[in-house]
PDB file of N, CA and C in Angstrom:
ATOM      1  N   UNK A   1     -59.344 187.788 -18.660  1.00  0.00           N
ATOM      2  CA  UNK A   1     -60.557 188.499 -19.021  1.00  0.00           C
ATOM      3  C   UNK A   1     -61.006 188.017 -20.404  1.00  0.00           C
ATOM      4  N   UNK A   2     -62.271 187.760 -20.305  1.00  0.00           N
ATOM      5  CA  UNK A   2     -62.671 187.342 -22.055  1.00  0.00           C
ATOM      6  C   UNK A   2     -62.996 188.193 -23.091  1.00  0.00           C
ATOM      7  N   UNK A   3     -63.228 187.913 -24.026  1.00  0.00           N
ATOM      8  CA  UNK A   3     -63.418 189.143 -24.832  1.00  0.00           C
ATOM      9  C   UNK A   3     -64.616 190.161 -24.683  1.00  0.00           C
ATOM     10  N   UNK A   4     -65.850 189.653 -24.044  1.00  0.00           N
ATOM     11  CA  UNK A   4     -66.977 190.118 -23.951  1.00  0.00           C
ATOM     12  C   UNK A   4     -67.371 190.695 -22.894  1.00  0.00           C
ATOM     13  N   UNK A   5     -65.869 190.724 -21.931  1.00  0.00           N
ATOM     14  CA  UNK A   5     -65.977 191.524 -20.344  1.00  0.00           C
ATOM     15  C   UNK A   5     -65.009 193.117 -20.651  1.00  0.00           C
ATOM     16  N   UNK A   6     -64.823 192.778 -21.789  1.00  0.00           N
ATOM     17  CA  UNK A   6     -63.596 194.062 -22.293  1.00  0.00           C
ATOM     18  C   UNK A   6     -64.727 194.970 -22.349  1.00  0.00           C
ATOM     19  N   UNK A   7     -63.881 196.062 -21.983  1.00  0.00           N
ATOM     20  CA  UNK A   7     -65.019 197.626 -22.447  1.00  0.00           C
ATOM     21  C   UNK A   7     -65.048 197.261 -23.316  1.00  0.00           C
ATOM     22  N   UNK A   8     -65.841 198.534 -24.302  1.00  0.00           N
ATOM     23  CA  UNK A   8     -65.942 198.026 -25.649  1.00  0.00           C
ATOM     24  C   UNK A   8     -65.301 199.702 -26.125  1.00  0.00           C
ATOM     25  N   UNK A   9     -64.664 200.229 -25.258  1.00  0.00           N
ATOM     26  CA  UNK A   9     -64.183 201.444 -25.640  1.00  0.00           C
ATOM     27  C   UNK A   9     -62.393 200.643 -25.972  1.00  0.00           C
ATOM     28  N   UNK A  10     -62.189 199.915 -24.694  1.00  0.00           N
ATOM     29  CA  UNK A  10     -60.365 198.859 -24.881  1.00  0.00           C
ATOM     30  C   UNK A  10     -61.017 198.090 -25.998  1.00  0.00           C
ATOM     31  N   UNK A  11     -61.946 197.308 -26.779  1.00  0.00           N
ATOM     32  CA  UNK A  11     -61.738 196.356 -27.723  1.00  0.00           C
ATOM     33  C   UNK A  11     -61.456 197.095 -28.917  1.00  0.00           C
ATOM     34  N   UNK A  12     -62.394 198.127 -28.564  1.00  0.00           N
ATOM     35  CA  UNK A  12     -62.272 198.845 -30.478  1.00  0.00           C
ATOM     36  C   UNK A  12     -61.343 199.278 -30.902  1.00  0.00           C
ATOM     37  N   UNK A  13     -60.408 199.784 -29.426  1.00  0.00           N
ATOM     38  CA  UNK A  13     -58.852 200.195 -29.654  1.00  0.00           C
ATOM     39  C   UNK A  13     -58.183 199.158 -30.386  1.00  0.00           C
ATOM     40  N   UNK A  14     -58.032 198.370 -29.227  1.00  0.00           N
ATOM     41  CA  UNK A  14     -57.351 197.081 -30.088  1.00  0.00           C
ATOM     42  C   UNK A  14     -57.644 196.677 -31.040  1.00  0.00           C
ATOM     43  N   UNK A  15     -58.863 196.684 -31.748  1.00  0.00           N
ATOM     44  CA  UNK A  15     -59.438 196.513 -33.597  1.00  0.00           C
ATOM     45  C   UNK A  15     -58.965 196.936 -33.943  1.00  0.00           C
ATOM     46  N   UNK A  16     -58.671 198.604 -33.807  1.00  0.00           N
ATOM     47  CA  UNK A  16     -58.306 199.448 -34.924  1.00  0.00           C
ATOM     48  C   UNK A  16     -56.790 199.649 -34.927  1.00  0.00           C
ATOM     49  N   UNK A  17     -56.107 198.762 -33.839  1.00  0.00           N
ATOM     50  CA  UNK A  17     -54.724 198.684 -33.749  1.00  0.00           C
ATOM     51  C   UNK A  17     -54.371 197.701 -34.601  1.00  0.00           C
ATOM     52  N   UNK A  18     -54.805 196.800 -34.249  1.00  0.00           N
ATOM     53  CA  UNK A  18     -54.777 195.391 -35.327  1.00  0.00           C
ATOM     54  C   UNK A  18     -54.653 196.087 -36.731  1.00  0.00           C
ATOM     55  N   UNK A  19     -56.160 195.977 -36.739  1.00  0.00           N
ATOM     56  CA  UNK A  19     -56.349 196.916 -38.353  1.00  0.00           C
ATOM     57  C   UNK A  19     -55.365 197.833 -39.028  1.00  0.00           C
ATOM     58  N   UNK A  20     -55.296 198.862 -38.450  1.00  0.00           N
ATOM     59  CA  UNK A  20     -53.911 199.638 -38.915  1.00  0.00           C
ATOM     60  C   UNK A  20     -52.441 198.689 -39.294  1.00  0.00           C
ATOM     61  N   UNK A  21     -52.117 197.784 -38.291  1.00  0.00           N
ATOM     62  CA  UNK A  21     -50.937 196.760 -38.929  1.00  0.00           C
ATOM     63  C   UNK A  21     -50.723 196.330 -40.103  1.00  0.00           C
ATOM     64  N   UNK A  22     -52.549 195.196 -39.987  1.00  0.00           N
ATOM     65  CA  UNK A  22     -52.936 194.663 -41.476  1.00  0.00           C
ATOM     66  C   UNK A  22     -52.459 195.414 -42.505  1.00  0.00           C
ATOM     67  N   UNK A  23     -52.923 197.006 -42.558  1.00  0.00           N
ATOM     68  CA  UNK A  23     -53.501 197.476 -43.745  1.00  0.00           C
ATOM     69  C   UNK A  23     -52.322 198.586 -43.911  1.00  0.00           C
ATOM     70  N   UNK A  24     -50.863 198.009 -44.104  1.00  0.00           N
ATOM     71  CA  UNK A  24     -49.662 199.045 -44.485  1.00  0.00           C
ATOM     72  C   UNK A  24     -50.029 200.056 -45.439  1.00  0.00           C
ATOM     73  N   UNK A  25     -50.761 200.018 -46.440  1.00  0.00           N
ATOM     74  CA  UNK A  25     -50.848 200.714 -47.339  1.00  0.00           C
ATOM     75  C   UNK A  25     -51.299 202.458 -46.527  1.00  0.00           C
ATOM     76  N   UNK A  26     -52.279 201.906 -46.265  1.00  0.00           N
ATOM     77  CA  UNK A  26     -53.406 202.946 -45.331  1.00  0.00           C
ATOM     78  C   UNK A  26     -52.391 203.522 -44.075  1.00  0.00           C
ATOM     79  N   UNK A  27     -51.485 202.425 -43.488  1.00  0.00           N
ATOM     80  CA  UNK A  27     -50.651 203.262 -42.429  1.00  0.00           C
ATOM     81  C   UNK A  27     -49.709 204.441 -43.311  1.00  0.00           C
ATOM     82  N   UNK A  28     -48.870 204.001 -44.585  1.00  0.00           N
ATOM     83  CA  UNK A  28     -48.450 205.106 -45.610  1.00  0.00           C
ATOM     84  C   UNK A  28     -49.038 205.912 -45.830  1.00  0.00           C
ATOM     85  N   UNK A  29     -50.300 205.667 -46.616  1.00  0.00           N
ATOM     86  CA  UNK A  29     -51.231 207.018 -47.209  1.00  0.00           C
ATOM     87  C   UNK A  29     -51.191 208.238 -45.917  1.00  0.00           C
ATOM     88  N   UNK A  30     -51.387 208.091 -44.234  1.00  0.00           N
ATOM     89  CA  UNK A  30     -51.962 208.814 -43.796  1.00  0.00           C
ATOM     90  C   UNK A  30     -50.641 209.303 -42.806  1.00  0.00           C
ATOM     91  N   UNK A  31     -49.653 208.234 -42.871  1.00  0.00           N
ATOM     92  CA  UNK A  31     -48.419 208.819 -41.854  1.00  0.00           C
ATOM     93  C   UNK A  31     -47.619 210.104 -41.596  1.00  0.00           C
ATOM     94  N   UNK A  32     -48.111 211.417 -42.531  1.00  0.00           N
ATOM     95  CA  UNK A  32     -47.727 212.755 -42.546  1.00  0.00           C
ATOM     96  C   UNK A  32     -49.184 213.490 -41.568  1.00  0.00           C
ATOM     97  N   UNK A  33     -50.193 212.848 -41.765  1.00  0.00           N
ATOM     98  CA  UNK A  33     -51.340 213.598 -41.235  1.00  0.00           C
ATOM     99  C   UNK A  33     -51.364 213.830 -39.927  1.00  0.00           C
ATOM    100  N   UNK A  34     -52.119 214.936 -39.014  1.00  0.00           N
ATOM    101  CA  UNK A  34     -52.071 214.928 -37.924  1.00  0.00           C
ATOM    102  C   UNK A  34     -52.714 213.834 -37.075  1.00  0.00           C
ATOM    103  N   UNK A  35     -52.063 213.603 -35.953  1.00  0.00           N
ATOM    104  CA  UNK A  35     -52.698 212.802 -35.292  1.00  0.00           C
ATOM    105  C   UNK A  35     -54.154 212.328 -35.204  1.00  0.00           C
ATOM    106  N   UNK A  36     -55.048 213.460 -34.890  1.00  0.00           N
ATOM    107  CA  UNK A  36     -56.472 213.301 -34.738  1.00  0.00           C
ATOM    108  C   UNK A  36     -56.806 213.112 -36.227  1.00  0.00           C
ATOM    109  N   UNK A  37     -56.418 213.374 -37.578  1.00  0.00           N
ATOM    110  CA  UNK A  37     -56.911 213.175 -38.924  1.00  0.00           C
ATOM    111  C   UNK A  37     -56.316 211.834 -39.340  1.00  0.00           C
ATOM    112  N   UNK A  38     -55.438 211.248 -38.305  1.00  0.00           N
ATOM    113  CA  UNK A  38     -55.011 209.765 -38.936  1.00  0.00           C
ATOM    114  C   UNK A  38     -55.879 209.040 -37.839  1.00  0.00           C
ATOM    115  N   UNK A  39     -55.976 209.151 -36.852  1.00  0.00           N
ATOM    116  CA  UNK A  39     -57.255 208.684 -36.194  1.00  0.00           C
ATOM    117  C   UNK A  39     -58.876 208.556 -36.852  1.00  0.00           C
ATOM    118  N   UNK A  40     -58.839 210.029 -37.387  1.00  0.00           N
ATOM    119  CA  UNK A  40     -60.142 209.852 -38.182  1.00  0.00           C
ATOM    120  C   UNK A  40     -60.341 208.838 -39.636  1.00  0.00           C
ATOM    121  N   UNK A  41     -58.672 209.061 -40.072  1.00  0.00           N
ATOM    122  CA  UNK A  41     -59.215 207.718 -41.320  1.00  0.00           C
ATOM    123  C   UNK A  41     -59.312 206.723 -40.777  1.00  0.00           C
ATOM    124  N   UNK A  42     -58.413 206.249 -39.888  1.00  0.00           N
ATOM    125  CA  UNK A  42     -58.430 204.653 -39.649  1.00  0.00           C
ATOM    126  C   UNK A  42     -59.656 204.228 -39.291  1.00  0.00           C
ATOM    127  N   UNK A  43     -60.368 204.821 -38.424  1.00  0.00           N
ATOM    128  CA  UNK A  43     -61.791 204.815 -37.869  1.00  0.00           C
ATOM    129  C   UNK A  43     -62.737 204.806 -39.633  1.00  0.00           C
ATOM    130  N   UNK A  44     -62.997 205.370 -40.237  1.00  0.00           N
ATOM    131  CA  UNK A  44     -63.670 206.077 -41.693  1.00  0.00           C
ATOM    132  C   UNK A  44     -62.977 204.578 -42.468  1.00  0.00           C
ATOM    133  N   UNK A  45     -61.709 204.048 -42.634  1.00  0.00           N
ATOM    134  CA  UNK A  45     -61.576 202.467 -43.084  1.00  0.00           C
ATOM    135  C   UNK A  45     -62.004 201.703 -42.659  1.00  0.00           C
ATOM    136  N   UNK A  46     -61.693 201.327 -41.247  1.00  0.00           N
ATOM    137  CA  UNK A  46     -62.282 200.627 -40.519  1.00  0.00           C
ATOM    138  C   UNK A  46     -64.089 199.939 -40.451  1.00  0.00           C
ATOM    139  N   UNK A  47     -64.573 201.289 -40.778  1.00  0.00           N
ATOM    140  CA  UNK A  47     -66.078 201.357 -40.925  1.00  0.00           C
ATOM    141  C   UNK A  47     -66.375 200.744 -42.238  1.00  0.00           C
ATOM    142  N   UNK A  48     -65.486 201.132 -43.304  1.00  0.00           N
ATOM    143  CA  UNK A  48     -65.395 200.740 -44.722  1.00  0.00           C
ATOM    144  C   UNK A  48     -65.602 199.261 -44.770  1.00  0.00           C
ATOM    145  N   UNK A  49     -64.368 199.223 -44.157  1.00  0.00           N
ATOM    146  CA  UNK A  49     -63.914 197.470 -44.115  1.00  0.00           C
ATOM    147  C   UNK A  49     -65.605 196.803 -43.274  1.00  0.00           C
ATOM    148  N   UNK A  50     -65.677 196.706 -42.304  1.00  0.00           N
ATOM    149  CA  UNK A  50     -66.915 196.484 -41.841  1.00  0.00           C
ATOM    150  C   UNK A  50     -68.115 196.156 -43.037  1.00  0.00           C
ATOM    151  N   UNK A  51     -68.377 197.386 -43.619  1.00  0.00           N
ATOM    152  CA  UNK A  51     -69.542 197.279 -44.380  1.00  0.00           C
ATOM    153  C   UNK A  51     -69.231 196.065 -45.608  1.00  0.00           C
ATOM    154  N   UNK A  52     -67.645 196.095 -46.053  1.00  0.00           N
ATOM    155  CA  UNK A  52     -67.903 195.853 -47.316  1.00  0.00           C
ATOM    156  C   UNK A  52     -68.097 193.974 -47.012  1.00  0.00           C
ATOM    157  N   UNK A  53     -67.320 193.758 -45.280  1.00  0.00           N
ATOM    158  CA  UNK A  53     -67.942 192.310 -44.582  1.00  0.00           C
ATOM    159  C   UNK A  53     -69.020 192.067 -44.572  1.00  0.00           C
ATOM    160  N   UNK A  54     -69.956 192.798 -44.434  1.00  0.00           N
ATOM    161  CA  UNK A  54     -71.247 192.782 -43.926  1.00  0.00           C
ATOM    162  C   UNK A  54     -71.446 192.965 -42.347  1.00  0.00           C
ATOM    163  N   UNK A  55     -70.670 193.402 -41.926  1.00  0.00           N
ATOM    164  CA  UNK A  55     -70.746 193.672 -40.611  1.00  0.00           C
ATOM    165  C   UNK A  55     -70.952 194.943 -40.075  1.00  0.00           C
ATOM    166  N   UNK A  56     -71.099 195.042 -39.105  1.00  0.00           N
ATOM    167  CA  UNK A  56     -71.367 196.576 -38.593  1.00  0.00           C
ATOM    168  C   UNK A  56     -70.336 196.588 -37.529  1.00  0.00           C
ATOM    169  N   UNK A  57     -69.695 197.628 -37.299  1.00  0.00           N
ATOM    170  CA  UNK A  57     -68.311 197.680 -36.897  1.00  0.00           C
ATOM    171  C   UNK A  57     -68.402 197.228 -35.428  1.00  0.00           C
ATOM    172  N   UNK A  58     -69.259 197.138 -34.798  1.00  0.00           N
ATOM    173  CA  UNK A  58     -68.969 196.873 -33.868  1.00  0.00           C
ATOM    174  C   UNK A  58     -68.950 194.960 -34.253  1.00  0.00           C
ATOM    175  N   UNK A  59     -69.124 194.718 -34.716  1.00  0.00           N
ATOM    176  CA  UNK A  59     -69.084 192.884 -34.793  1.00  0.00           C
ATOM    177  C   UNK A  59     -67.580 193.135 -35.722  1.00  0.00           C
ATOM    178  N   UNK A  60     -67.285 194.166 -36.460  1.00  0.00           N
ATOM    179  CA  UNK A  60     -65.232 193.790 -36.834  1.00  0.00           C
ATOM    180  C   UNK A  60     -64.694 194.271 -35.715  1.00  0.00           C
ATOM    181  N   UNK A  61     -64.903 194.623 -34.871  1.00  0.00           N
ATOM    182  CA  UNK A  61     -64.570 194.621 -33.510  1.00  0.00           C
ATOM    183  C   UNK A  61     -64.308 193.834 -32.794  1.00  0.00           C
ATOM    184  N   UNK A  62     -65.742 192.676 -32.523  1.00  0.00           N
ATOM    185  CA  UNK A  62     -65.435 191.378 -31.782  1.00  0.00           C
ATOM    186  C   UNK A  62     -64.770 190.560 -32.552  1.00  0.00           C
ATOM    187  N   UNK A  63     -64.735 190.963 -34.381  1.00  0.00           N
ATOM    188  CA  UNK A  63     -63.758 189.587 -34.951  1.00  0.00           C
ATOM    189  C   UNK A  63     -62.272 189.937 -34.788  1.00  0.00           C
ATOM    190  N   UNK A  64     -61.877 191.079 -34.760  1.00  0.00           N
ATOM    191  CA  UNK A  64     -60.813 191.684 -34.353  1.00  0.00           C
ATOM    192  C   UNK A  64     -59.981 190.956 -32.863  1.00  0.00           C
ATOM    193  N   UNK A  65     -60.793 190.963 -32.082  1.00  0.00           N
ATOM    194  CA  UNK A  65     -60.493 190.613 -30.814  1.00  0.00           C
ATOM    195  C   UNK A  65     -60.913 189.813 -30.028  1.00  0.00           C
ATOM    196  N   UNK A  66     -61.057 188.456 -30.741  1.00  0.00           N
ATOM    197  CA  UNK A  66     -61.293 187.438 -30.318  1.00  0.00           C
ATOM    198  C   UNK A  66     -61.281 186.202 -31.250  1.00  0.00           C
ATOM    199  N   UNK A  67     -61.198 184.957 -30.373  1.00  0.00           N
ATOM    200  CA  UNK A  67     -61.330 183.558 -30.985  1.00  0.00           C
ATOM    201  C   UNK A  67     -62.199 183.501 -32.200  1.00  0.00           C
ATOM    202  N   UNK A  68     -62.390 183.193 -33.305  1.00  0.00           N
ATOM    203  CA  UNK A  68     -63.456 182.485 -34.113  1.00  0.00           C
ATOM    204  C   UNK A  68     -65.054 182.195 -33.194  1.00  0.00           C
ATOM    205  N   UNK A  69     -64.471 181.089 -32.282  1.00  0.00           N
ATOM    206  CA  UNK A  69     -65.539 180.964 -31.438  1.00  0.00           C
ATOM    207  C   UNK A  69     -65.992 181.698 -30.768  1.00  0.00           C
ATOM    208  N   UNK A  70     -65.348 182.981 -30.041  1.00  0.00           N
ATOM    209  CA  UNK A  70     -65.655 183.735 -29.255  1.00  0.00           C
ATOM    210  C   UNK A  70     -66.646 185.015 -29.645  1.00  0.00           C
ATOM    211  N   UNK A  71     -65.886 185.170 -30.830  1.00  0.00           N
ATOM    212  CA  UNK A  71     -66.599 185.872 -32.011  1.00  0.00           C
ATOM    213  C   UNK A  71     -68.364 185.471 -31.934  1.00  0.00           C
ATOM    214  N   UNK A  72     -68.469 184.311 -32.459  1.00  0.00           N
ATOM    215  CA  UNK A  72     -69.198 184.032 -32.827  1.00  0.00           C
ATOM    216  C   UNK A  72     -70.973 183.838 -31.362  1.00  0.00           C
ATOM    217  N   UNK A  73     -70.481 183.797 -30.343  1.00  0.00           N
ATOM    218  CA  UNK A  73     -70.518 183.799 -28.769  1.00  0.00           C
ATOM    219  C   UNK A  73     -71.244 184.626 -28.276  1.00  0.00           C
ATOM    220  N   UNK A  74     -69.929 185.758 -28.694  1.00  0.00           N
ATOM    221  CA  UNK A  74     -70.359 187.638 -28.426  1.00  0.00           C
ATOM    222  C   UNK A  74     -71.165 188.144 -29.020  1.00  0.00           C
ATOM    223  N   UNK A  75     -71.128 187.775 -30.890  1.00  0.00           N
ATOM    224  CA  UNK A  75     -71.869 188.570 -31.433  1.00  0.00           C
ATOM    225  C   UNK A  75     -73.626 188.008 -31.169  1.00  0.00           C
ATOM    226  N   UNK A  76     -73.546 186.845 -30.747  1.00  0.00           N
ATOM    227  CA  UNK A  76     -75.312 186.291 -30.554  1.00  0.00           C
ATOM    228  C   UNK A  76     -75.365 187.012 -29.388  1.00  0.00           C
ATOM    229  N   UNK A  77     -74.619 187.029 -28.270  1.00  0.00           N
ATOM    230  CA  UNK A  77     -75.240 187.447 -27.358  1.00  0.00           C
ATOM    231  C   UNK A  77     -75.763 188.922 -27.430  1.00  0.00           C
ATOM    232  N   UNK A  78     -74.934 189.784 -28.273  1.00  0.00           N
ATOM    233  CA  UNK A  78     -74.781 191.418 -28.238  1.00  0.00           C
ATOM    234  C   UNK A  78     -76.164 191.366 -29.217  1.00  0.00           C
ATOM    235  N   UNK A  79     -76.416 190.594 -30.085  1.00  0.00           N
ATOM    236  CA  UNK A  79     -77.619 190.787 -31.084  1.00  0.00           C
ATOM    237  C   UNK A  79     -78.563 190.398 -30.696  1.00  0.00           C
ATOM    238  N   UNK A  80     -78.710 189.390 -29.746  1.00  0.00           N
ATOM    239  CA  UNK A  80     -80.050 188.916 -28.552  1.00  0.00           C
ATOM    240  C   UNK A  80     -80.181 190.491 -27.759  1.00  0.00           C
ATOM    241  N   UNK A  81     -79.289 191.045 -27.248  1.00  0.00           N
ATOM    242  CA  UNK A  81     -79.756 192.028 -26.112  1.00  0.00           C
ATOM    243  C   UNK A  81     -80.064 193.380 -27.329  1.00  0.00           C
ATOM    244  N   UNK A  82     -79.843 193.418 -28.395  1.00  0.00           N
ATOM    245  CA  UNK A  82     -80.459 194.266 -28.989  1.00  0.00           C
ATOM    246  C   UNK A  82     -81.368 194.139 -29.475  1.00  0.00           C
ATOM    247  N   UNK A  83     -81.785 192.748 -29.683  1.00  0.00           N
ATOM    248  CA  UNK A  83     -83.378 192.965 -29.905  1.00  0.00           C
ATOM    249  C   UNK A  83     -84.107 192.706 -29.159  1.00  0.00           C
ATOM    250  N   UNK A  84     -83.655 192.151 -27.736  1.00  0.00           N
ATOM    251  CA  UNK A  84     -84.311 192.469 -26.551  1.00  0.00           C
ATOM    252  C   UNK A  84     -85.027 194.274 -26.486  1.00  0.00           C
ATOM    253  N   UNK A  85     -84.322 194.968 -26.694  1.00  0.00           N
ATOM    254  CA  UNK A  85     -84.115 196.896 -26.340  1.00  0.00           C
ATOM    255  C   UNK A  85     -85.090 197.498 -26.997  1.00  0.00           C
ATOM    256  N   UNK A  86     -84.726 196.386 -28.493  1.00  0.00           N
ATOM    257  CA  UNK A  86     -85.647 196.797 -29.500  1.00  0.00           C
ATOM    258  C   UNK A  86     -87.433 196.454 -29.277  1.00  0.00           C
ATOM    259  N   UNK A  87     -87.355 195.227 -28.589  1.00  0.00           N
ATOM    260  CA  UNK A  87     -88.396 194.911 -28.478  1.00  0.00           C
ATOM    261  C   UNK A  87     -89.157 194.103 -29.480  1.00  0.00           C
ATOM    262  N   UNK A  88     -88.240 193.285 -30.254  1.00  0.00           N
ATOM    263  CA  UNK A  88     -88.518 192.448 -31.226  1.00  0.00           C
ATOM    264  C   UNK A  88     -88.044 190.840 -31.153  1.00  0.00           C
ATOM    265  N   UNK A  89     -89.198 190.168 -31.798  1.00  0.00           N
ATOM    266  CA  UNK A  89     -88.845 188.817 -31.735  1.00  0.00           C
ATOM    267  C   UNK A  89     -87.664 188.625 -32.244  1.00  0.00           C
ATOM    268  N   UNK A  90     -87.100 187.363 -31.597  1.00  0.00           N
ATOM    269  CA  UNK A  90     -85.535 186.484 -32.454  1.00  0.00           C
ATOM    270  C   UNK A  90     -85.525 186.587 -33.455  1.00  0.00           C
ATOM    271  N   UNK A  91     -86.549 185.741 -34.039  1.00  0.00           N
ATOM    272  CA  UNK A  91     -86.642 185.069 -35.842  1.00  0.00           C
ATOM    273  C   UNK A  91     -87.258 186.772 -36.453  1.00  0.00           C
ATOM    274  N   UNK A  92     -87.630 187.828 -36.050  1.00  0.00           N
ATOM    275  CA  UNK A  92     -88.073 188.589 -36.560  1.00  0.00           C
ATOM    276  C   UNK A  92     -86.348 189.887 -36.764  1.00  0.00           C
ATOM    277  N   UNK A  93     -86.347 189.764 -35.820  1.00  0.00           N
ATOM    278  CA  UNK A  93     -84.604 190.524 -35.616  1.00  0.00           C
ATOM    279  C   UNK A  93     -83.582 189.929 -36.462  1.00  0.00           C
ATOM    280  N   UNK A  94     -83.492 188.242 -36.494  1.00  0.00           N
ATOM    281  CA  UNK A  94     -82.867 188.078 -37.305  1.00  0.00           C
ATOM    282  C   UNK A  94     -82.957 188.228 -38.738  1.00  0.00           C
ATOM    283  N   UNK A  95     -84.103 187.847 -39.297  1.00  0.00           N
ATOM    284  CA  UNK A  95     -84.626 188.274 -40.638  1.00  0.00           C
ATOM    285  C   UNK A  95     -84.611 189.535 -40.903  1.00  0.00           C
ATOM    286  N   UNK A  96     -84.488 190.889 -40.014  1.00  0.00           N
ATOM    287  CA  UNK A  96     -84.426 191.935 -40.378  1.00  0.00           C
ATOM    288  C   UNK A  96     -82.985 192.344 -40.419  1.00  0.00           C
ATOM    289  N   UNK A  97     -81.607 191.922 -40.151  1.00  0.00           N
ATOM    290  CA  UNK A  97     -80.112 191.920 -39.603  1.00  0.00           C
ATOM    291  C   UNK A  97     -79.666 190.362 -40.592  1.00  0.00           C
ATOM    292  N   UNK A  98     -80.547 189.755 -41.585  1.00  0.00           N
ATOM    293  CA  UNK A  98     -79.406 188.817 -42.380  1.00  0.00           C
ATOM    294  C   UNK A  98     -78.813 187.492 -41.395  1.00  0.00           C
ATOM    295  N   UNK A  99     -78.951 187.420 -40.138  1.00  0.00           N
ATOM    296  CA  UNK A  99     -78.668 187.055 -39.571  1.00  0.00           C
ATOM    297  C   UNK A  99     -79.103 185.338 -39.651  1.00  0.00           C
ATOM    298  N   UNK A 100     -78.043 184.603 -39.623  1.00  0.00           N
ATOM    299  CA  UNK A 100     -78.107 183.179 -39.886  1.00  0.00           C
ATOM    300  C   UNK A 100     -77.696 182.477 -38.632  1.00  0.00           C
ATOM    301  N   UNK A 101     -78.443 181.976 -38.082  1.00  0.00           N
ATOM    302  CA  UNK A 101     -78.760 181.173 -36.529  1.00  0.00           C
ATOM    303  C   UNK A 101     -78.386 179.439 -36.290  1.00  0.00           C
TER     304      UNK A 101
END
């Protein structure tokens, strides 16, 4: 299965599984908390981490869980069908999203 046939409910898991490994510190800080409140930070970092990439979590998602290339694959295609939805040109979507083509 490729990365871009995955739900995107199984990829984000696996992001934020990954993620949690990476980031020992953050697995310490929160390892007394209840379940659903260590769920909620990792998710609340996670988002962190994202922004401070420039990404929006769902694209540290696809970098999470996938090739470089694949990454790179998914996220045109997922940003074409959103500005398909949106109803906006390419070069206009991209200039509004930073987006380098």
């Amino acid at each position: 299965m490729t990365t871009i046939e995955k739900t995107q409910e199984v990829r984000h898991q696996e992001a934020l599984d990954k993620y949690i490994e990476q980031t020992p510190q953050l697995k310490e800080e929160i390892k007394d908390l209840p379940a659903d409140d260590q769920r909620d930070q990792i998710q609340w970092a996670f988002e962190d981490e994202a922004e401070s990439q420039g990404l929006q979590p769902w694209e540290l998602t696809l970098k999470y869980t996938s090739t470089p290339e694949e990454f790179e694959a998914a996220r045109l295609v997922l940003h074409k069908e959103a500005a398909e939805v949106l109803g906006v040109e390419w070069d206009e979507y991209c200039e509004m999203n930073n987006l380098v083509v």
